[in-house]
PDB file of N, CA and C in Angstrom:
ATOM      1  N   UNK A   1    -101.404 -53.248 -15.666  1.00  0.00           N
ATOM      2  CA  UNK A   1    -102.694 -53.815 -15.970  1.00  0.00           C
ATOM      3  C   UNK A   1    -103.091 -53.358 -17.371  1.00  0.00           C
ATOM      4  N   UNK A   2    -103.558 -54.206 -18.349  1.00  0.00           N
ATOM      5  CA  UNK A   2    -103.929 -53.879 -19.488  1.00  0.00           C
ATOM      6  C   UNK A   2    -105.371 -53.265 -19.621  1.00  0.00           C
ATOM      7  N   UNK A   3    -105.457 -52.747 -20.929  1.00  0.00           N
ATOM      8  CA  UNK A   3    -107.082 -51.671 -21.128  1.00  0.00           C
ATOM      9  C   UNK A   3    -107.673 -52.827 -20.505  1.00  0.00           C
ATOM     10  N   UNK A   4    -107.136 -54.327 -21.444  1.00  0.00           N
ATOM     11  CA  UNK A   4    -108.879 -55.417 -21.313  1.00  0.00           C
ATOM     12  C   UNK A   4    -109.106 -55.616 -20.188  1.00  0.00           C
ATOM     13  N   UNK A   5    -107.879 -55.774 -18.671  1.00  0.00           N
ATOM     14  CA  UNK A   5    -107.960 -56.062 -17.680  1.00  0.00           C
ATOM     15  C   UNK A   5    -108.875 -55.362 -16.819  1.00  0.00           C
ATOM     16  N   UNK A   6    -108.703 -53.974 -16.976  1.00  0.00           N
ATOM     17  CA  UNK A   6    -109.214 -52.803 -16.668  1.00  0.00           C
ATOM     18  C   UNK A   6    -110.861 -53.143 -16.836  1.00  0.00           C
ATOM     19  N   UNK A   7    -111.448 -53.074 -17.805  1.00  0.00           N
ATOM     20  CA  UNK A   7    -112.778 -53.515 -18.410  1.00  0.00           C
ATOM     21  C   UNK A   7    -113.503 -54.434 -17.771  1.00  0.00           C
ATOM     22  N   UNK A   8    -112.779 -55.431 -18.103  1.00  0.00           N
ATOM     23  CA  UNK A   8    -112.769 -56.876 -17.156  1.00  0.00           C
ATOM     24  C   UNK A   8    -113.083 -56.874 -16.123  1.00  0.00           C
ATOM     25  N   UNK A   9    -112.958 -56.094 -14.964  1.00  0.00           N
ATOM     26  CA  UNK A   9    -112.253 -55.733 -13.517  1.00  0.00           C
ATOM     27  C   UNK A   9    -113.875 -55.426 -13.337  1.00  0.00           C
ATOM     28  N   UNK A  10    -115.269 -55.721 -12.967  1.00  0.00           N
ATOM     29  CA  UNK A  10    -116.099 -54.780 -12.303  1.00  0.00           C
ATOM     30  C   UNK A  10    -116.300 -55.492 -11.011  1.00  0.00           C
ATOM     31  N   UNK A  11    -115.259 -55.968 -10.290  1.00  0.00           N
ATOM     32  CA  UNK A  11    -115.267 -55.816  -8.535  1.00  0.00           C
ATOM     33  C   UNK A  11    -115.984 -54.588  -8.105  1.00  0.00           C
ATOM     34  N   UNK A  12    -115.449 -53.654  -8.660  1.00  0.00           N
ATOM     35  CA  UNK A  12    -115.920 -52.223  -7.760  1.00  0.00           C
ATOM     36  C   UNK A  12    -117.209 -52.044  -8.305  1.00  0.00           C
ATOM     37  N   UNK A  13    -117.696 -52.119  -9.372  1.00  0.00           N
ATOM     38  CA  UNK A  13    -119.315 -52.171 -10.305  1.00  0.00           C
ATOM     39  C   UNK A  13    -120.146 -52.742  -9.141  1.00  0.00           C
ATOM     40  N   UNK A  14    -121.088 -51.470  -8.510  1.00  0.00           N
ATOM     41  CA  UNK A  14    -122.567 -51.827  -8.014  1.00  0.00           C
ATOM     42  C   UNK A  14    -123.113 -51.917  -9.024  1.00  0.00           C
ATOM     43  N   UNK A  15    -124.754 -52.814  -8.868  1.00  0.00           N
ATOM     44  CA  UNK A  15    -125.784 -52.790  -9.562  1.00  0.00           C
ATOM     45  C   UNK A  15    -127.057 -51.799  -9.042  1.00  0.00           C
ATOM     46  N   UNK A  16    -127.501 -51.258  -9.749  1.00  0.00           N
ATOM     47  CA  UNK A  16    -128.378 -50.182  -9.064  1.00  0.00           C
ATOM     48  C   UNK A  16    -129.444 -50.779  -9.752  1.00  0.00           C
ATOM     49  N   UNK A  17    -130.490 -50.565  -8.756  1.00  0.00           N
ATOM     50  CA  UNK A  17    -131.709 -51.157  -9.365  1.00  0.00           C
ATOM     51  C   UNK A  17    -132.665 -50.690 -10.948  1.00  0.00           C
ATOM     52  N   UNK A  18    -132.469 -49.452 -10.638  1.00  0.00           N
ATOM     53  CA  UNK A  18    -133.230 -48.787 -11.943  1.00  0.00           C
ATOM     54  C   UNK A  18    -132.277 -48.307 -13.434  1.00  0.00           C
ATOM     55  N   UNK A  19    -130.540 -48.265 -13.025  1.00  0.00           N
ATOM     56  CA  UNK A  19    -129.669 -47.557 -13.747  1.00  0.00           C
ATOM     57  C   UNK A  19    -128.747 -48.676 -14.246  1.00  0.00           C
ATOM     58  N   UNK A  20    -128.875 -49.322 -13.510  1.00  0.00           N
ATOM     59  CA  UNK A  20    -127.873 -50.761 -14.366  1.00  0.00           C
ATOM     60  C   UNK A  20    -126.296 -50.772 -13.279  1.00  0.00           C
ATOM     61  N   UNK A  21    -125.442 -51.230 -14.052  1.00  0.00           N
ATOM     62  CA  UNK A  21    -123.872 -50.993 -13.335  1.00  0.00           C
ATOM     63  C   UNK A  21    -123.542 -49.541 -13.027  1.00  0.00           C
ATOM     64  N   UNK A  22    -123.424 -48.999 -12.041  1.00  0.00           N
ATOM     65  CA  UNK A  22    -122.969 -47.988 -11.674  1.00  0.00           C
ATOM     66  C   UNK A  22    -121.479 -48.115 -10.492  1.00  0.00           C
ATOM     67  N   UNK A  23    -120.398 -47.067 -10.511  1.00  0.00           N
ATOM     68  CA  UNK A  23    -119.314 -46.735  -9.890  1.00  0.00           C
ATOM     69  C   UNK A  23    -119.739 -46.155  -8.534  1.00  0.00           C
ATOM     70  N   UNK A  24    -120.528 -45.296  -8.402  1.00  0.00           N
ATOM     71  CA  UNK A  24    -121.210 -44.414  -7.661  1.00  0.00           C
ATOM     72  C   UNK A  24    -121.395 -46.204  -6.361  1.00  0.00           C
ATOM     73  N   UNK A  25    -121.484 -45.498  -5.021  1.00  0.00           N
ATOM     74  CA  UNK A  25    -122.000 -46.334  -3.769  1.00  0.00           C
ATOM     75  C   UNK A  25    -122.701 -45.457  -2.800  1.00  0.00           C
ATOM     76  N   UNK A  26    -123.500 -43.967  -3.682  1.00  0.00           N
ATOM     77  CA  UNK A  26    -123.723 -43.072  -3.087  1.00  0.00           C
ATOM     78  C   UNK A  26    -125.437 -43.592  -2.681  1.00  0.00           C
ATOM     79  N   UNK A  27    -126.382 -43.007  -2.380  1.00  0.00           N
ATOM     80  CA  UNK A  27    -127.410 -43.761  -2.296  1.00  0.00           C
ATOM     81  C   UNK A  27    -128.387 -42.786  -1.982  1.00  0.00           C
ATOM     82  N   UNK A  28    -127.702 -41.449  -1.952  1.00  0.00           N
ATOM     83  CA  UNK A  28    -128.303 -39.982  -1.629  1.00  0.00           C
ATOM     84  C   UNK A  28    -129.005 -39.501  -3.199  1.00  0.00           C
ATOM     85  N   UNK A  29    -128.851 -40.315  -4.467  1.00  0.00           N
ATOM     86  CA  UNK A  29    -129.640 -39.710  -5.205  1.00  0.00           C
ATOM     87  C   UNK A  29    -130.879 -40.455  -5.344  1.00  0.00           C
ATOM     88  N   UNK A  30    -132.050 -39.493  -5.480  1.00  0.00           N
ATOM     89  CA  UNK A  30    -133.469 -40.354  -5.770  1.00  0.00           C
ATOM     90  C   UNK A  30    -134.353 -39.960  -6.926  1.00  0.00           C
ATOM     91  N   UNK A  31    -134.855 -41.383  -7.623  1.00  0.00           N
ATOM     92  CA  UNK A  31    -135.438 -41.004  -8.682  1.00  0.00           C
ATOM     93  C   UNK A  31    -136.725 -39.755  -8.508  1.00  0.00           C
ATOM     94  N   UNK A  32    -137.076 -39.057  -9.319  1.00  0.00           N
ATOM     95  CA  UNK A  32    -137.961 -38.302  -8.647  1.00  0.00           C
ATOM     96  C   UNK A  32    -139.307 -39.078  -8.719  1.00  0.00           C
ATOM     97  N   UNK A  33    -139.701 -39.786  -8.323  1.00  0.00           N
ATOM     98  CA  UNK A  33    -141.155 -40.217  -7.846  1.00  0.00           C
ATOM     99  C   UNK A  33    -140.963 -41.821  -6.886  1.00  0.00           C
ATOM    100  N   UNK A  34    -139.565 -41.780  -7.093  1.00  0.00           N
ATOM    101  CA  UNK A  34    -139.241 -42.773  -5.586  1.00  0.00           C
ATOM    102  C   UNK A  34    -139.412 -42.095  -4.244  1.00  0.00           C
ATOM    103  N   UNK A  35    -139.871 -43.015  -3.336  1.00  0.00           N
ATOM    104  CA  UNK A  35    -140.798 -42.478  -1.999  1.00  0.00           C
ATOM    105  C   UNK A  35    -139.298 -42.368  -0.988  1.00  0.00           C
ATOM    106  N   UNK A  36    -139.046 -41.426  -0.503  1.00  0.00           N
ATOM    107  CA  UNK A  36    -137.338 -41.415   0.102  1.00  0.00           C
ATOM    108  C   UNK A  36    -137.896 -41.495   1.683  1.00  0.00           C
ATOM    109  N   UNK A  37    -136.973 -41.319   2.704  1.00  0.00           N
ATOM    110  CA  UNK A  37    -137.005 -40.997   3.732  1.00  0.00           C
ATOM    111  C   UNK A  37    -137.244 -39.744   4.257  1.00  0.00           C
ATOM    112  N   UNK A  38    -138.156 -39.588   5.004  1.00  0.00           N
ATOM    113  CA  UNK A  38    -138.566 -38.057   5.420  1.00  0.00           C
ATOM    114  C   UNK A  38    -138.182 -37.539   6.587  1.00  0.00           C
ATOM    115  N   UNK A  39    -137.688 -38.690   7.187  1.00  0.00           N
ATOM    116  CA  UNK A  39    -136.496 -37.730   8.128  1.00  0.00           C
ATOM    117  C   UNK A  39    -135.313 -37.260   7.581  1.00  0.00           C
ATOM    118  N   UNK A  40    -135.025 -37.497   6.829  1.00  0.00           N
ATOM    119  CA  UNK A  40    -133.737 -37.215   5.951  1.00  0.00           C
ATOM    120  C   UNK A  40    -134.020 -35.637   5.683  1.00  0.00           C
ATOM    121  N   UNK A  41    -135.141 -35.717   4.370  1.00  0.00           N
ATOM    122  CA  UNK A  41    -135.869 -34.334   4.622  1.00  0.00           C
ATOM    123  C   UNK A  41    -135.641 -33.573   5.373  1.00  0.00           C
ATOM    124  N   UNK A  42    -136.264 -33.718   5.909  1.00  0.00           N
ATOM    125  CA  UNK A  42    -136.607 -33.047   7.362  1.00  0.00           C
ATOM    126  C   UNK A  42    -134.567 -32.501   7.567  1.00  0.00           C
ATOM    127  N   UNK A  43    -133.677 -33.405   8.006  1.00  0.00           N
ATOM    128  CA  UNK A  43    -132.681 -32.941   8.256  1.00  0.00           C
ATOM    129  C   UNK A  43    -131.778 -32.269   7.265  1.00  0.00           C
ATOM    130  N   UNK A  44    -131.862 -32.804   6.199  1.00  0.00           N
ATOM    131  CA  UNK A  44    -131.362 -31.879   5.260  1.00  0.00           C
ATOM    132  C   UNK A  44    -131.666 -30.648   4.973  1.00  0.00           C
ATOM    133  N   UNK A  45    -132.916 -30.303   4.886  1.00  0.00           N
ATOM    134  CA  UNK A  45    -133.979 -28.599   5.256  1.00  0.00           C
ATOM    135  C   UNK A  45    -133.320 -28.074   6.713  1.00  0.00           C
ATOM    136  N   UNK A  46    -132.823 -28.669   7.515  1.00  0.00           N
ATOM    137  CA  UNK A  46    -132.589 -28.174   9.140  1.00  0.00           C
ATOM    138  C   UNK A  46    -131.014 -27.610   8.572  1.00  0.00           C
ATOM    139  N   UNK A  47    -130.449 -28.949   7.711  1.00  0.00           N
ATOM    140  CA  UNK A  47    -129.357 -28.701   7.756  1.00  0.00           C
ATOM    141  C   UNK A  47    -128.984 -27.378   6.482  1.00  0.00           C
ATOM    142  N   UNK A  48    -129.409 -27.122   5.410  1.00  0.00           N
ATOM    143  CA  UNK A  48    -129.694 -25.999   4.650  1.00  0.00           C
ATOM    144  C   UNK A  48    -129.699 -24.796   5.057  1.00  0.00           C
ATOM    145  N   UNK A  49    -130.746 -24.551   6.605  1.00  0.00           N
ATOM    146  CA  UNK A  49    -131.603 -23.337   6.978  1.00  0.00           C
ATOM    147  C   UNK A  49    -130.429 -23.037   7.548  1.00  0.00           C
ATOM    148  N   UNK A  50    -129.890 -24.181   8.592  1.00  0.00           N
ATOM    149  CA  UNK A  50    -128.618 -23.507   9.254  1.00  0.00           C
ATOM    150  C   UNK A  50    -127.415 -22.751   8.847  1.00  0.00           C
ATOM    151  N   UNK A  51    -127.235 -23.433   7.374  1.00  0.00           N
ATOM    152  CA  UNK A  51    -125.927 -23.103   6.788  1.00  0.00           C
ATOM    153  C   UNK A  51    -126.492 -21.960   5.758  1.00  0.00           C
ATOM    154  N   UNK A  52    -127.600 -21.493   5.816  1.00  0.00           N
ATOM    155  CA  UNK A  52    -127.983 -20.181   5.558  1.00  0.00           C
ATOM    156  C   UNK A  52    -127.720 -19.121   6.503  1.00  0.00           C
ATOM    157  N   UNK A  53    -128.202 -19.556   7.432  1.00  0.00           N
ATOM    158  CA  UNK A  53    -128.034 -18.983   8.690  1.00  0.00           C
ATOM    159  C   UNK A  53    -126.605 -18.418   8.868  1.00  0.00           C
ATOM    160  N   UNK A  54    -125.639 -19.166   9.239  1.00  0.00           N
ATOM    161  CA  UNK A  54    -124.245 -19.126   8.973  1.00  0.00           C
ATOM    162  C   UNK A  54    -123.919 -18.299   8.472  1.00  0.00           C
ATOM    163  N   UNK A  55    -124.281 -18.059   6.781  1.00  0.00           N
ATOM    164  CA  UNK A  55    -123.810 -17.635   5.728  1.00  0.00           C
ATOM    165  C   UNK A  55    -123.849 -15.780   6.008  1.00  0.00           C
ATOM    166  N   UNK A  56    -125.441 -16.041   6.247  1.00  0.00           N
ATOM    167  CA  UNK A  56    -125.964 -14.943   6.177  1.00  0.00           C
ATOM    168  C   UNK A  56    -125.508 -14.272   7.656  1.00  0.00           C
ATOM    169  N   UNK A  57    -124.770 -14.753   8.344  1.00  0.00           N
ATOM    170  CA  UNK A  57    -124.291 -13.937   9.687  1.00  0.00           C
ATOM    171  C   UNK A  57    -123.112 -13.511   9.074  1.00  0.00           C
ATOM    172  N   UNK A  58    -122.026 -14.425   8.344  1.00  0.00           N
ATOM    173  CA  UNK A  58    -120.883 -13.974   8.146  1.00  0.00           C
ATOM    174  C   UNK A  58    -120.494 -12.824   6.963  1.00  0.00           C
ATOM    175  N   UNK A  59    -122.164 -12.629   6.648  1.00  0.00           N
ATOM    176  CA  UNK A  59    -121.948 -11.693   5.325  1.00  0.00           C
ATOM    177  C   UNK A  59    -122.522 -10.466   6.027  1.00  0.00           C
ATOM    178  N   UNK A  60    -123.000 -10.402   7.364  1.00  0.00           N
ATOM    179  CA  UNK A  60    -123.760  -9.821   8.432  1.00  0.00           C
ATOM    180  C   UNK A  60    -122.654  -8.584   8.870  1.00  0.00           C
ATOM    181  N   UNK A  61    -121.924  -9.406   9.129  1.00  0.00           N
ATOM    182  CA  UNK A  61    -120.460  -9.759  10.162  1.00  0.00           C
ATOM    183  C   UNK A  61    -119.506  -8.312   9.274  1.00  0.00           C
ATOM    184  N   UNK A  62    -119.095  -8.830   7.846  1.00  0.00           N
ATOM    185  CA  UNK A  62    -118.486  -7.999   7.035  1.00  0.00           C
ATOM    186  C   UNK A  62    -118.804  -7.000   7.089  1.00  0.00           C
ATOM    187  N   UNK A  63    -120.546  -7.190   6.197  1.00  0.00           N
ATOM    188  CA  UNK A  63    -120.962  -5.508   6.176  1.00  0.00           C
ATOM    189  C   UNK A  63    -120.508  -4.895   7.433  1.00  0.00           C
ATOM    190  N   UNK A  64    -120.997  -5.160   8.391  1.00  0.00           N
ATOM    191  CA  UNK A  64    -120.617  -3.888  10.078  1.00  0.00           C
ATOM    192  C   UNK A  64    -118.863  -4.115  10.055  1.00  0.00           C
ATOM    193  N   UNK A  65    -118.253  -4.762   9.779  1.00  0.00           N
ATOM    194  CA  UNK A  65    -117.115  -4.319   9.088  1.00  0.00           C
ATOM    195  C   UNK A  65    -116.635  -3.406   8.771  1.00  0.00           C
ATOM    196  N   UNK A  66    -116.876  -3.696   7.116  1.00  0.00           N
ATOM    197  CA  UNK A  66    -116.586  -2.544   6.055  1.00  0.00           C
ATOM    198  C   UNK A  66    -117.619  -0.771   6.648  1.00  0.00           C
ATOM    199  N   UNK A  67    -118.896  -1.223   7.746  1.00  0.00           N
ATOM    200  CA  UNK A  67    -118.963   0.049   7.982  1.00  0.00           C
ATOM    201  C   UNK A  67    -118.361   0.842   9.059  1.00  0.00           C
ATOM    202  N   UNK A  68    -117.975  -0.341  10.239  1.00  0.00           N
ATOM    203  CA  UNK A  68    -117.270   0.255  10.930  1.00  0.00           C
ATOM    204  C   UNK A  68    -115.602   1.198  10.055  1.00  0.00           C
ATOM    205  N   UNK A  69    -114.811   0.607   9.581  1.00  0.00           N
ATOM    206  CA  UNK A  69    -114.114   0.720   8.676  1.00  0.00           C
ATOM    207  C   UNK A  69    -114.236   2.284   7.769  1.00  0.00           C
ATOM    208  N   UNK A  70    -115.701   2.317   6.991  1.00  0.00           N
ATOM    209  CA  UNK A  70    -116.178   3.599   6.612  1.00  0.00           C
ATOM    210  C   UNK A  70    -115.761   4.837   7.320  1.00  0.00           C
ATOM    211  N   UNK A  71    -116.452   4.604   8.829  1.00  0.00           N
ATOM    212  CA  UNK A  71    -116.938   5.369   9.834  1.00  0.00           C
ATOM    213  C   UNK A  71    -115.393   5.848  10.647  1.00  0.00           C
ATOM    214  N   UNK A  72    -114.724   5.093  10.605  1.00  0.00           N
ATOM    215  CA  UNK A  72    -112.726   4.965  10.844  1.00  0.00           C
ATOM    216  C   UNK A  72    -112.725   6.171  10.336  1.00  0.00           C
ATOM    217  N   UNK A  73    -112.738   5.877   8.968  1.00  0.00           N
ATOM    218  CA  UNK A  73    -112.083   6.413   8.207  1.00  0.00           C
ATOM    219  C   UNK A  73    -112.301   7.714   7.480  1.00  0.00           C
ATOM    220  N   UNK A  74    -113.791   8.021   8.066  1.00  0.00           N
ATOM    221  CA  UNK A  74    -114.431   9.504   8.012  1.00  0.00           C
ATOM    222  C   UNK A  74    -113.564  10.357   8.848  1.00  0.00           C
ATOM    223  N   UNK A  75    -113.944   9.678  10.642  1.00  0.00           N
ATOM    224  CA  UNK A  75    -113.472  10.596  11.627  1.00  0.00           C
ATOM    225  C   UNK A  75    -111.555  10.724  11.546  1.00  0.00           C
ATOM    226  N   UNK A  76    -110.952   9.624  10.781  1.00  0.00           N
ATOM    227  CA  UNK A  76    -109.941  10.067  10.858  1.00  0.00           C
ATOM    228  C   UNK A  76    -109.387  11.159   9.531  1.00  0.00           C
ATOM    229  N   UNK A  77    -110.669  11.720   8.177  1.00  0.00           N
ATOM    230  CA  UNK A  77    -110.242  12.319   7.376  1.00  0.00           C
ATOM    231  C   UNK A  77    -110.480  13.480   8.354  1.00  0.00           C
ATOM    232  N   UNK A  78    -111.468  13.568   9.086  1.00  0.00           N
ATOM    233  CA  UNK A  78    -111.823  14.857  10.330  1.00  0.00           C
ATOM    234  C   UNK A  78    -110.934  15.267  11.042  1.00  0.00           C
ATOM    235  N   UNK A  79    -110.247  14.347  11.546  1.00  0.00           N
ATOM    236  CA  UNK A  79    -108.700  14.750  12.375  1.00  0.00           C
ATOM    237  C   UNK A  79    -107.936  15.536  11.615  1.00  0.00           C
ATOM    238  N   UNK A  80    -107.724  14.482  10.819  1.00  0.00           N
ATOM    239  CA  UNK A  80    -106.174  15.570   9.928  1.00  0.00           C
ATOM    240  C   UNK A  80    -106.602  16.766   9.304  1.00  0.00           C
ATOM    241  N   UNK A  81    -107.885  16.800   9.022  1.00  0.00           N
ATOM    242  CA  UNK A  81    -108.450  18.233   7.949  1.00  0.00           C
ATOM    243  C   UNK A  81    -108.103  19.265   9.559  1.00  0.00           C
ATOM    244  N   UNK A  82    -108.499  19.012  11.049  1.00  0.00           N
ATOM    245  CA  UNK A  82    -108.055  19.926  11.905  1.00  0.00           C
ATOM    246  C   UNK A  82    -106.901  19.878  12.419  1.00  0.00           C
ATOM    247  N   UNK A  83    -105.581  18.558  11.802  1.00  0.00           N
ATOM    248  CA  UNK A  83    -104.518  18.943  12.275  1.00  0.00           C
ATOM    249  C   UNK A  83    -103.851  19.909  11.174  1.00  0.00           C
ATOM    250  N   UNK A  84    -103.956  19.464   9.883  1.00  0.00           N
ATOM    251  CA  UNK A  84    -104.004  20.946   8.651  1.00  0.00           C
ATOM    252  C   UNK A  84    -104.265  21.913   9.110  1.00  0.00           C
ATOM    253  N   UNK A  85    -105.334  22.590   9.616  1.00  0.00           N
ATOM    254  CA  UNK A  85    -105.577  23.993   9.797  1.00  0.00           C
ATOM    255  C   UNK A  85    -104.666  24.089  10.975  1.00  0.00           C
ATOM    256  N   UNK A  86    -104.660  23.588  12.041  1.00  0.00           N
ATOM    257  CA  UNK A  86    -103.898  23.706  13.011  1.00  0.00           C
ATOM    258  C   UNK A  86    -102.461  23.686  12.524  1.00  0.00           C
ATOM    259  N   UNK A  87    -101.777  23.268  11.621  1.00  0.00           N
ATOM    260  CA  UNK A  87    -100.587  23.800  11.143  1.00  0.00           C
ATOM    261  C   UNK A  87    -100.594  25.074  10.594  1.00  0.00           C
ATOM    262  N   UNK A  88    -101.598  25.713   9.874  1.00  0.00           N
ATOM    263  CA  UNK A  88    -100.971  26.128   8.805  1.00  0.00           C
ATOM    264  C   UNK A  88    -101.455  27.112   9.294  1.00  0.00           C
ATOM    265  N   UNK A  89    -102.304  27.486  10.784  1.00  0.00           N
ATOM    266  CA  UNK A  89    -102.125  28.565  11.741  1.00  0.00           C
ATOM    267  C   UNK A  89    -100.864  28.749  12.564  1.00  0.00           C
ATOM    268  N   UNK A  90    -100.557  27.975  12.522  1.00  0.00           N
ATOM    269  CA  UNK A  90     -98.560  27.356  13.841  1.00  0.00           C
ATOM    270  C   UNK A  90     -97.641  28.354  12.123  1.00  0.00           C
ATOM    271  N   UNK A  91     -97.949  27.847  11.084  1.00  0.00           N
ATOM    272  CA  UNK A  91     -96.953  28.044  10.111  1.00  0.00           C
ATOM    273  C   UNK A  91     -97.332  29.755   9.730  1.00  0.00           C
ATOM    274  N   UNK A  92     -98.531  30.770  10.232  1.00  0.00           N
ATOM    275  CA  UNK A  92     -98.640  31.944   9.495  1.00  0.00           C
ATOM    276  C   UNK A  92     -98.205  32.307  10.944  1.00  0.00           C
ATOM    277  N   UNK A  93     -97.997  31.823  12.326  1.00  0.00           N
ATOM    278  CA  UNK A  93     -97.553  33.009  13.425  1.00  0.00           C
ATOM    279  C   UNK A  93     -96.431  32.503  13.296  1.00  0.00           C
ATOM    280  N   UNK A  94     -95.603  31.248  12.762  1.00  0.00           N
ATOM    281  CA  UNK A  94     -94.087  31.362  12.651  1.00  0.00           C
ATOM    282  C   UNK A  94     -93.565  32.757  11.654  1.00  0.00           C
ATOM    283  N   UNK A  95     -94.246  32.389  10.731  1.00  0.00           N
ATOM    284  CA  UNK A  95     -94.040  34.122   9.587  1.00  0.00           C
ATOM    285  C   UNK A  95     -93.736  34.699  10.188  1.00  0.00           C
ATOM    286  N   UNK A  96     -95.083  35.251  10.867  1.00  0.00           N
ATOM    287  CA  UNK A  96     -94.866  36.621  11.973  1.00  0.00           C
ATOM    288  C   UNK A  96     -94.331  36.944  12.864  1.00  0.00           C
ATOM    289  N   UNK A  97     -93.602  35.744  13.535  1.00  0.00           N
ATOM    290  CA  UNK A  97     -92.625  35.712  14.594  1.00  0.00           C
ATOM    291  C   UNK A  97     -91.266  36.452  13.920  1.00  0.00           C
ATOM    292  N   UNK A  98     -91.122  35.375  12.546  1.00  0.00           N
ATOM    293  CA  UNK A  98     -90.052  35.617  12.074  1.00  0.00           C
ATOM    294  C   UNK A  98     -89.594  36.999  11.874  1.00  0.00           C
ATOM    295  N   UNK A  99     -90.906  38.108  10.936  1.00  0.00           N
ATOM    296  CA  UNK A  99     -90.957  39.097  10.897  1.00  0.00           C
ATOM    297  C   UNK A  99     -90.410  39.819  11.793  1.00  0.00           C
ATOM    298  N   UNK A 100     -91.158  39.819  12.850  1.00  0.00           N
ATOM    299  CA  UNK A 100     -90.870  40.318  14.373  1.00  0.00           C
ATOM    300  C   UNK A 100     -89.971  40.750  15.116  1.00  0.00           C
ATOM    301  N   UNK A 101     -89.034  39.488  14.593  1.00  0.00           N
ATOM    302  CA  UNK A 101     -87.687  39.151  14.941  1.00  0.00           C
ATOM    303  C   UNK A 101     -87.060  39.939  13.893  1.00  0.00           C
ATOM    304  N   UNK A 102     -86.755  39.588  12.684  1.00  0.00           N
ATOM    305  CA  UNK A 102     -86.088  40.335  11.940  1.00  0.00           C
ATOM    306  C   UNK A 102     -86.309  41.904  12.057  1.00  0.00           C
ATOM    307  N   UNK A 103     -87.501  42.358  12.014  1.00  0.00           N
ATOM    308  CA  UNK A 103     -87.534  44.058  12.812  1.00  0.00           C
ATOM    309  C   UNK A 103     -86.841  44.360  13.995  1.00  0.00           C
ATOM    310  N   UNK A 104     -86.397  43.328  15.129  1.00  0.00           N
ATOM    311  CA  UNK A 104     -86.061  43.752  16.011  1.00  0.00           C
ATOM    312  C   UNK A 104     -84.419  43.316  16.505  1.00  0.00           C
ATOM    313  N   UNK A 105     -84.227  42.694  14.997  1.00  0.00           N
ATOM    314  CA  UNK A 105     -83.055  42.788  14.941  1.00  0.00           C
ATOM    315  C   UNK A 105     -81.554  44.005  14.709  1.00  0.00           C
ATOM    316  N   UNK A 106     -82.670  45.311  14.216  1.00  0.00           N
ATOM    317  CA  UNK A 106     -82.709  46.174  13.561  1.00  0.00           C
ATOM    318  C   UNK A 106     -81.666  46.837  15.292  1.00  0.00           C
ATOM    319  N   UNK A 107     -82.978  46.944  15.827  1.00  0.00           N
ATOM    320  CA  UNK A 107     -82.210  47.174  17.194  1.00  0.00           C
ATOM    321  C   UNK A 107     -81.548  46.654  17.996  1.00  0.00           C
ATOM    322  N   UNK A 108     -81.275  45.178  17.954  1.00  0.00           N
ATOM    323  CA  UNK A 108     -80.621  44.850  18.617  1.00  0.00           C
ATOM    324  C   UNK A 108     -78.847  45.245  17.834  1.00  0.00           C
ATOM    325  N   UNK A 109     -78.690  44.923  16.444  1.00  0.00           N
ATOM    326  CA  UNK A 109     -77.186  45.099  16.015  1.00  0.00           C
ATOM    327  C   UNK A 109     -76.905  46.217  16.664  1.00  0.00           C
ATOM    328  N   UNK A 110     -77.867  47.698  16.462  1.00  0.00           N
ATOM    329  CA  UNK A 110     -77.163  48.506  16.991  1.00  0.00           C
ATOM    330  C   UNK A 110     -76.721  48.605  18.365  1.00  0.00           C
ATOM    331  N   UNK A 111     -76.939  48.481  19.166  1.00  0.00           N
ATOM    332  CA  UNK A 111     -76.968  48.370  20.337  1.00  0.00           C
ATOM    333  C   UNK A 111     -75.223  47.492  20.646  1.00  0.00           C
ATOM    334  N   UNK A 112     -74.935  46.747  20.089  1.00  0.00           N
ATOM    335  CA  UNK A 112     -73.204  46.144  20.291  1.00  0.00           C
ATOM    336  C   UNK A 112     -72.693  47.142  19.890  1.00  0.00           C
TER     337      UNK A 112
END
């Protein structure tokens, strides 16, 4: 199809009353002091509040999330800080075992 054909072509060209030839077959825009439908209003505000609504649950939703998540991740720095000490009490009576042992090895060689 050529440019001129193209040009040529306004099959698809609505006429809009106040704007001239328009592409658009939308009918949702209004001049501002054209008198619209007020149930429309009305549902579009219903439909807004809801998808606020929505929004604002799923951003609701996250936060207790990310705090549950926080709160994880406290009690599990709490664990390990008492499985640490709890080693590194296991690791000073291994010492002393060891010690123990090696003193009482003293007596046992002799003894064969």
């Amino acid at each position: 199809m050529s440019e001129e054909d193209k040009i040529e072509d306004f099959s698809c060209v609505e006429e809009s009353p106040k704007r001239g030839p328009t592409l658009s077959t939308s009918t949702s825009s209004f001049e501002r002091n054209d008198p619209h439908d007020p149930n429309l209003s009305l549902l579009s505000t219903k439909m807004f509040e809801k998808t606020s609504e929505y929004l604002m649950g799923e951003l609701n939703i996250t936060e207790e999330d990310y705090k549950l998540l926080e709160t994880m991740n406290k009690v599990t720095m709490q664990k390990y800080a008492s499985y640490r000490q709890i080693a590194s009490d296991v690791g000073k009576q291994i010492i002393e075992l060891n010690e123990k042992c090696n003193a009482y090895k003293i007596f046992i060689t002799f003894k064969k």
